[in-house]
PDB file of N, CA and C in Angstrom:
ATOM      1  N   UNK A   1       8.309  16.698   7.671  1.00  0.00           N
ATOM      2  CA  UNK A   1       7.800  16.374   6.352  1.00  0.00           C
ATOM      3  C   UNK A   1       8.916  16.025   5.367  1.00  0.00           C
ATOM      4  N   UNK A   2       9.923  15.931   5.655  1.00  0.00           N
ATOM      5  CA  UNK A   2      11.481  15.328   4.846  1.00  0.00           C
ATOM      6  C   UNK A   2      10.875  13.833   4.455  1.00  0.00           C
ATOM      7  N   UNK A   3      10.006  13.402   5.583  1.00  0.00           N
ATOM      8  CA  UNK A   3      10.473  12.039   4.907  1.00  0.00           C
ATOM      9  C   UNK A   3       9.046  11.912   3.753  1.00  0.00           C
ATOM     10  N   UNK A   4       8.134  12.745   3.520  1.00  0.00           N
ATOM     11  CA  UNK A   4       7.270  12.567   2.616  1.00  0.00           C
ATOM     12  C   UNK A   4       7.775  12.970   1.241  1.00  0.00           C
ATOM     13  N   UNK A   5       8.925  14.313   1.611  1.00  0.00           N
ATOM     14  CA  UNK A   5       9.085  14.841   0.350  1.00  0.00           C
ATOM     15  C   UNK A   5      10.035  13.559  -0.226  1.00  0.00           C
ATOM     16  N   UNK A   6      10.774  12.808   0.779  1.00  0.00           N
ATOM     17  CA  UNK A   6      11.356  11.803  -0.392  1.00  0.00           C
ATOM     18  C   UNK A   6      10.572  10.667  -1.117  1.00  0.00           C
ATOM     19  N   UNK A   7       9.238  10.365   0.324  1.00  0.00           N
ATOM     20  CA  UNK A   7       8.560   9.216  -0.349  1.00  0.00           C
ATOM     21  C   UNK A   7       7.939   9.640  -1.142  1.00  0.00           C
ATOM     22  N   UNK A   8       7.742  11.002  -1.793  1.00  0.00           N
ATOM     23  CA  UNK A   8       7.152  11.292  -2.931  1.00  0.00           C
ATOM     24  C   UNK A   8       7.707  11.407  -4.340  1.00  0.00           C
ATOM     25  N   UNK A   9       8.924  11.487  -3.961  1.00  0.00           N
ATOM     26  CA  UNK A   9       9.928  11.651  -5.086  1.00  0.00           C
ATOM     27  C   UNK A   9      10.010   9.780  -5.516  1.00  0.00           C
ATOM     28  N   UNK A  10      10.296   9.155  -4.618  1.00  0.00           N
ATOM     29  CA  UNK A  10      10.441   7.704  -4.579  1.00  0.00           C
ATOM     30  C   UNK A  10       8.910   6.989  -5.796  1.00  0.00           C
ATOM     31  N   UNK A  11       7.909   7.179  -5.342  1.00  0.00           N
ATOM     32  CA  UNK A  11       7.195   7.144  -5.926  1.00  0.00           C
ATOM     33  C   UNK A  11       6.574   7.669  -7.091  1.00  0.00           C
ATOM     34  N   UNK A  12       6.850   9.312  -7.390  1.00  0.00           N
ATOM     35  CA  UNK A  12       7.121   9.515  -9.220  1.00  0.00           C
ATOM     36  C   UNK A  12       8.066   9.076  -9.793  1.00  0.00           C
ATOM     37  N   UNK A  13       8.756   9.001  -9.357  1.00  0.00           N
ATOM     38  CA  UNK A  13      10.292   8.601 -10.476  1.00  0.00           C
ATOM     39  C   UNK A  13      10.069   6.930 -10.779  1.00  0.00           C
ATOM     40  N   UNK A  14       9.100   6.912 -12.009  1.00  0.00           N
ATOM     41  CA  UNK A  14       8.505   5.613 -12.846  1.00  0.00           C
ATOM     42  C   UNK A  14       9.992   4.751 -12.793  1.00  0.00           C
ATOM     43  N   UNK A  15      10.835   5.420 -13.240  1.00  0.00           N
ATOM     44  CA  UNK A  15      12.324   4.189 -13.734  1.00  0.00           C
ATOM     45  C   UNK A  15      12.711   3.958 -12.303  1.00  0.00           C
ATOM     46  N   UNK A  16      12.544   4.719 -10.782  1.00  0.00           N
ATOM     47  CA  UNK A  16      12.583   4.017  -9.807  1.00  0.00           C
ATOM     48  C   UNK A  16      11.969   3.315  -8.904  1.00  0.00           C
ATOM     49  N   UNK A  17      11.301   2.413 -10.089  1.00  0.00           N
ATOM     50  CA  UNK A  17      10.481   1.631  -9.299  1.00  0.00           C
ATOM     51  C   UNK A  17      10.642  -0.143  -9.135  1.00  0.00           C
ATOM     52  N   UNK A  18      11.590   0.109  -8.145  1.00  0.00           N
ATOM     53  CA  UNK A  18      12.204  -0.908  -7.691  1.00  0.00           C
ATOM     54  C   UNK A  18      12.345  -1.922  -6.480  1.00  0.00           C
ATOM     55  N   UNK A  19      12.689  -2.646  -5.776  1.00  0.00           N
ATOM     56  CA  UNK A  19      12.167  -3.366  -4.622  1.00  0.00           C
ATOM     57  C   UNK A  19      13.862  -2.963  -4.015  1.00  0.00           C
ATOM     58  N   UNK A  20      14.275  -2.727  -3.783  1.00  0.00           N
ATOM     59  CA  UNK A  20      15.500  -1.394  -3.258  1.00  0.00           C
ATOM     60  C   UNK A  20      14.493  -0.087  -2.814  1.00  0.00           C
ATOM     61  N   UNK A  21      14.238   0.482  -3.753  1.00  0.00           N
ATOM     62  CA  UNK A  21      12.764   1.682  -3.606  1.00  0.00           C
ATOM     63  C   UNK A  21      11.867   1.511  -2.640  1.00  0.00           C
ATOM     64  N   UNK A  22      11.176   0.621  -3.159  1.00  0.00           N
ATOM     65  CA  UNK A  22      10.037   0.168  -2.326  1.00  0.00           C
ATOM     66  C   UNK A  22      10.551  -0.233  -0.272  1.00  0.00           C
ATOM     67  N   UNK A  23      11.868  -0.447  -0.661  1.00  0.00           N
ATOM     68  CA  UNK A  23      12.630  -1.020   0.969  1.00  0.00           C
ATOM     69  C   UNK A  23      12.543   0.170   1.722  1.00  0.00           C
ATOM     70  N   UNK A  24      13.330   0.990   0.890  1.00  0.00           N
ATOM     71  CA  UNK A  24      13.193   2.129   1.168  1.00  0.00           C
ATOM     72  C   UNK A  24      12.180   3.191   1.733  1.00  0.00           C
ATOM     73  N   UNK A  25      11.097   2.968   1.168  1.00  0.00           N
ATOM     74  CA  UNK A  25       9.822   3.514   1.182  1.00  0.00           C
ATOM     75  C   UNK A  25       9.103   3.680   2.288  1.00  0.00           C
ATOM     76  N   UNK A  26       9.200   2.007   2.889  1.00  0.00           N
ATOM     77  CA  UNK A  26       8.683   1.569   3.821  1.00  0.00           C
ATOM     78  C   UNK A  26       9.826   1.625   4.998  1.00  0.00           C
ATOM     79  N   UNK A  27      10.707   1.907   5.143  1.00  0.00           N
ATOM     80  CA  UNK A  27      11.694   2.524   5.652  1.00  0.00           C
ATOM     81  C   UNK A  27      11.210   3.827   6.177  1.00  0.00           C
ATOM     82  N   UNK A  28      11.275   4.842   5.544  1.00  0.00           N
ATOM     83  CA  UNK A  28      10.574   6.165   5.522  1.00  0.00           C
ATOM     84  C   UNK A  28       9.157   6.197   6.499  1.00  0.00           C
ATOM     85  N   UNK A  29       8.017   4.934   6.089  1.00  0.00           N
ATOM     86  CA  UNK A  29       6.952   4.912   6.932  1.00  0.00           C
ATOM     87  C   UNK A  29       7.053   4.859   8.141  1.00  0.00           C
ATOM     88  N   UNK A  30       8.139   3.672   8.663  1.00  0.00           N
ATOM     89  CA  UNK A  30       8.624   3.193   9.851  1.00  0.00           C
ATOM     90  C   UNK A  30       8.959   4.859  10.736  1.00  0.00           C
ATOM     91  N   UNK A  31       9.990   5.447   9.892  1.00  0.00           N
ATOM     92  CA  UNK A  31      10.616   6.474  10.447  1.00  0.00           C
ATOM     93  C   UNK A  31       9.485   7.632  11.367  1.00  0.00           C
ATOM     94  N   UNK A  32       8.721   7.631  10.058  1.00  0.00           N
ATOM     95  CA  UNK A  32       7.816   9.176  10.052  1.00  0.00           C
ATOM     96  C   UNK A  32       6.941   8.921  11.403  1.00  0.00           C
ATOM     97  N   UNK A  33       6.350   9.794  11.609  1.00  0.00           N
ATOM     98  CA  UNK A  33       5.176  10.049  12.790  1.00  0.00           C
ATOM     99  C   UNK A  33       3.724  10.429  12.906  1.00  0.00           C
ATOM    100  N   UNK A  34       2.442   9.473  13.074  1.00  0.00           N
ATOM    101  CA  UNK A  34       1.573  10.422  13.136  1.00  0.00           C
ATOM    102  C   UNK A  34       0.575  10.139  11.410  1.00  0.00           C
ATOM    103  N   UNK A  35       0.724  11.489  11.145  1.00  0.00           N
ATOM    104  CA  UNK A  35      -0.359  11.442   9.721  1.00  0.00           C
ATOM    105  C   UNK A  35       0.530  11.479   8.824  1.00  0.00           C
ATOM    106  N   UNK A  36       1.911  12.241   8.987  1.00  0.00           N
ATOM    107  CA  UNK A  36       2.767  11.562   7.894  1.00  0.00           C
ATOM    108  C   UNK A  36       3.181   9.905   7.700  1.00  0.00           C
ATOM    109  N   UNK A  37       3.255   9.481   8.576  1.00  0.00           N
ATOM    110  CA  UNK A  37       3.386   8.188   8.464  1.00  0.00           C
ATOM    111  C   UNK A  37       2.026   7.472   7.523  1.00  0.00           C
ATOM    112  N   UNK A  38       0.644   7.685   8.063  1.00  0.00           N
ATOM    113  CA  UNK A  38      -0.057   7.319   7.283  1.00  0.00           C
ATOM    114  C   UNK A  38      -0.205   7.858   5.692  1.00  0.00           C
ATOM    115  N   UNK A  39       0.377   9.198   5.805  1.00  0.00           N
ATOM    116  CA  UNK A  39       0.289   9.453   4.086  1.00  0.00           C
ATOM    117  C   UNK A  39       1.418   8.471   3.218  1.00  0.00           C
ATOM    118  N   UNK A  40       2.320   8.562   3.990  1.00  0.00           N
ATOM    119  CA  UNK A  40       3.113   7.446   3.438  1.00  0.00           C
ATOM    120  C   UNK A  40       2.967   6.647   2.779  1.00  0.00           C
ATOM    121  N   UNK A  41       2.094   5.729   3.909  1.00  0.00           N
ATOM    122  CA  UNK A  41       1.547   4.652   3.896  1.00  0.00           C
ATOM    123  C   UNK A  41       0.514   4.749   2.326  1.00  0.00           C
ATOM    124  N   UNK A  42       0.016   5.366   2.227  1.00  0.00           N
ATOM    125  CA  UNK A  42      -1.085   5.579   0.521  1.00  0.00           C
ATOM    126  C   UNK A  42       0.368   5.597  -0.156  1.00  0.00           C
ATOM    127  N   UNK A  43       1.371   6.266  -0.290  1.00  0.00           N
ATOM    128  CA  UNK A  43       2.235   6.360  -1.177  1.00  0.00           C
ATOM    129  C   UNK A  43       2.811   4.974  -1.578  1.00  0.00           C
ATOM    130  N   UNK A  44       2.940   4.003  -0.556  1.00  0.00           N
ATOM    131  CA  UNK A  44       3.521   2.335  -0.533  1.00  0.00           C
ATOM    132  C   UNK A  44       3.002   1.829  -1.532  1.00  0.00           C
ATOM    133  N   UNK A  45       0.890   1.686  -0.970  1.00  0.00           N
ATOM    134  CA  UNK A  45       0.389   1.169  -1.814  1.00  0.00           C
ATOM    135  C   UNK A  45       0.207   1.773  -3.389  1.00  0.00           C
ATOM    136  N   UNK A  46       0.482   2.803  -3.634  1.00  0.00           N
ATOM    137  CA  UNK A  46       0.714   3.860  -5.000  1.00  0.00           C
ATOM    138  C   UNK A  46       1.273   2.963  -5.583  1.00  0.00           C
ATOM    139  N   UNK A  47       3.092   2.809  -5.434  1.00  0.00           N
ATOM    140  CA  UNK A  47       4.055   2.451  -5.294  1.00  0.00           C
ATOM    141  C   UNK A  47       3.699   1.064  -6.057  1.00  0.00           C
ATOM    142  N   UNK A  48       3.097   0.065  -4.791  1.00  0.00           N
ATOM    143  CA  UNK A  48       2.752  -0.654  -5.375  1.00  0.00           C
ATOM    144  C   UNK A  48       2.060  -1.616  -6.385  1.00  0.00           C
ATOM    145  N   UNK A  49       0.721  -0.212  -6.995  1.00  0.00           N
ATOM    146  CA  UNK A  49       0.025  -0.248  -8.010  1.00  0.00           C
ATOM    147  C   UNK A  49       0.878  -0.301  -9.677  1.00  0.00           C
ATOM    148  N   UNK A  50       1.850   0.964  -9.160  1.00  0.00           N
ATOM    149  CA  UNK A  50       2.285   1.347 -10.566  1.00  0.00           C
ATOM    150  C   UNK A  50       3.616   0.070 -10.728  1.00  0.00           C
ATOM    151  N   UNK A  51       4.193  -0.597  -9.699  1.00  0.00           N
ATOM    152  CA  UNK A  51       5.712  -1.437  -9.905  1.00  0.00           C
ATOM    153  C   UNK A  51       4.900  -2.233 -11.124  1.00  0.00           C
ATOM    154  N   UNK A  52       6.280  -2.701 -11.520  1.00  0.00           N
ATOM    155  CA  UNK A  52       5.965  -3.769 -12.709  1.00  0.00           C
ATOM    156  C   UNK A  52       5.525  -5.091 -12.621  1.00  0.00           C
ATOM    157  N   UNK A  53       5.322  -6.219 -12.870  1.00  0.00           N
ATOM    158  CA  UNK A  53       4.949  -7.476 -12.478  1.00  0.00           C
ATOM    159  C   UNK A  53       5.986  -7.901 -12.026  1.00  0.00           C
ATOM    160  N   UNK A  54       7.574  -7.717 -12.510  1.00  0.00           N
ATOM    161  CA  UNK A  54       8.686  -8.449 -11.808  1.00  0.00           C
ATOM    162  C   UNK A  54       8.781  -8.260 -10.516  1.00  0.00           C
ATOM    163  N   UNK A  55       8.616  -6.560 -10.337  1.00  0.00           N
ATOM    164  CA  UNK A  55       9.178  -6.328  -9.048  1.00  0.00           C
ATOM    165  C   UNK A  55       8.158  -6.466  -8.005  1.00  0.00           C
ATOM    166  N   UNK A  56       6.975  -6.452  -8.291  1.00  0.00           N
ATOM    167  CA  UNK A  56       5.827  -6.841  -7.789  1.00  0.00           C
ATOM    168  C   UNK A  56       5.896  -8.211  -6.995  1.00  0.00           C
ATOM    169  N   UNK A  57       5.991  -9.256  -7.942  1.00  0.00           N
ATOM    170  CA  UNK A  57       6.989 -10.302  -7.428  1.00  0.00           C
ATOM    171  C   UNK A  57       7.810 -10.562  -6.194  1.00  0.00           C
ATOM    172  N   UNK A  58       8.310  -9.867  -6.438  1.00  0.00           N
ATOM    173  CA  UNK A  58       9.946  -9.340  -5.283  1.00  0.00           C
ATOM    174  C   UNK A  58       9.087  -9.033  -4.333  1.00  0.00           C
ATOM    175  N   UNK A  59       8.581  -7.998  -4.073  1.00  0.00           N
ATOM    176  CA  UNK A  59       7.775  -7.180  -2.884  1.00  0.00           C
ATOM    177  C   UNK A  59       6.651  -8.308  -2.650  1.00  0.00           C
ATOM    178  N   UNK A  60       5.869  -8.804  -3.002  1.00  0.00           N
ATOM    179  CA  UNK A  60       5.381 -10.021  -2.353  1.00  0.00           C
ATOM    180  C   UNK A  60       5.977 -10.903  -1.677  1.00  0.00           C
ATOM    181  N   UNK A  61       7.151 -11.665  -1.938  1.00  0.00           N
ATOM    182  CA  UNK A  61       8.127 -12.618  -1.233  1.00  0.00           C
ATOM    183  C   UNK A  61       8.554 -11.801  -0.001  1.00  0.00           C
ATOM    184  N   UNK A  62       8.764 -10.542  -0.243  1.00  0.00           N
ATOM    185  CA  UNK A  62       9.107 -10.304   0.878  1.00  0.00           C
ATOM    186  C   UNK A  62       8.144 -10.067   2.214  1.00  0.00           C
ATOM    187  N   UNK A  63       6.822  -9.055   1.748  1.00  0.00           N
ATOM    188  CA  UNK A  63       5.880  -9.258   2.693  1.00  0.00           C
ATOM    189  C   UNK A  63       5.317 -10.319   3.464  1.00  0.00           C
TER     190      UNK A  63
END
């Protein structure tokens, strides 16, 4: 559960919400196993609700 407690931290911390972050994030999903991986996975799309329109941006081009 290490890698939830970071994707959770990743995802409150509003001023880090960044497409570095978000790399990251999904990084973490890749890693994890199982049902952590899928909780993750809700945390991405979180993630991706609250980013801003710029970085929103960013994370589209890349998907």
């Amino acid at each position: 559960m290490n890698y939830m407690r970071e994707a959770i931290t990743l995802v409150n911390d509003h001023t880090g919400l960044t497409v570095a972050n978000f790399e990251r994030l999904i990084g973490l999903r890749e890693q994890a196993k199982g049902e952590e991986s899928a909780l993750i996975g809700k945390l991405v799309e979180t993630f991706i609700m609250q980013a801003p329109p710029d970085v929103l941006k960013q994370i589209v081009a890349i998907v």
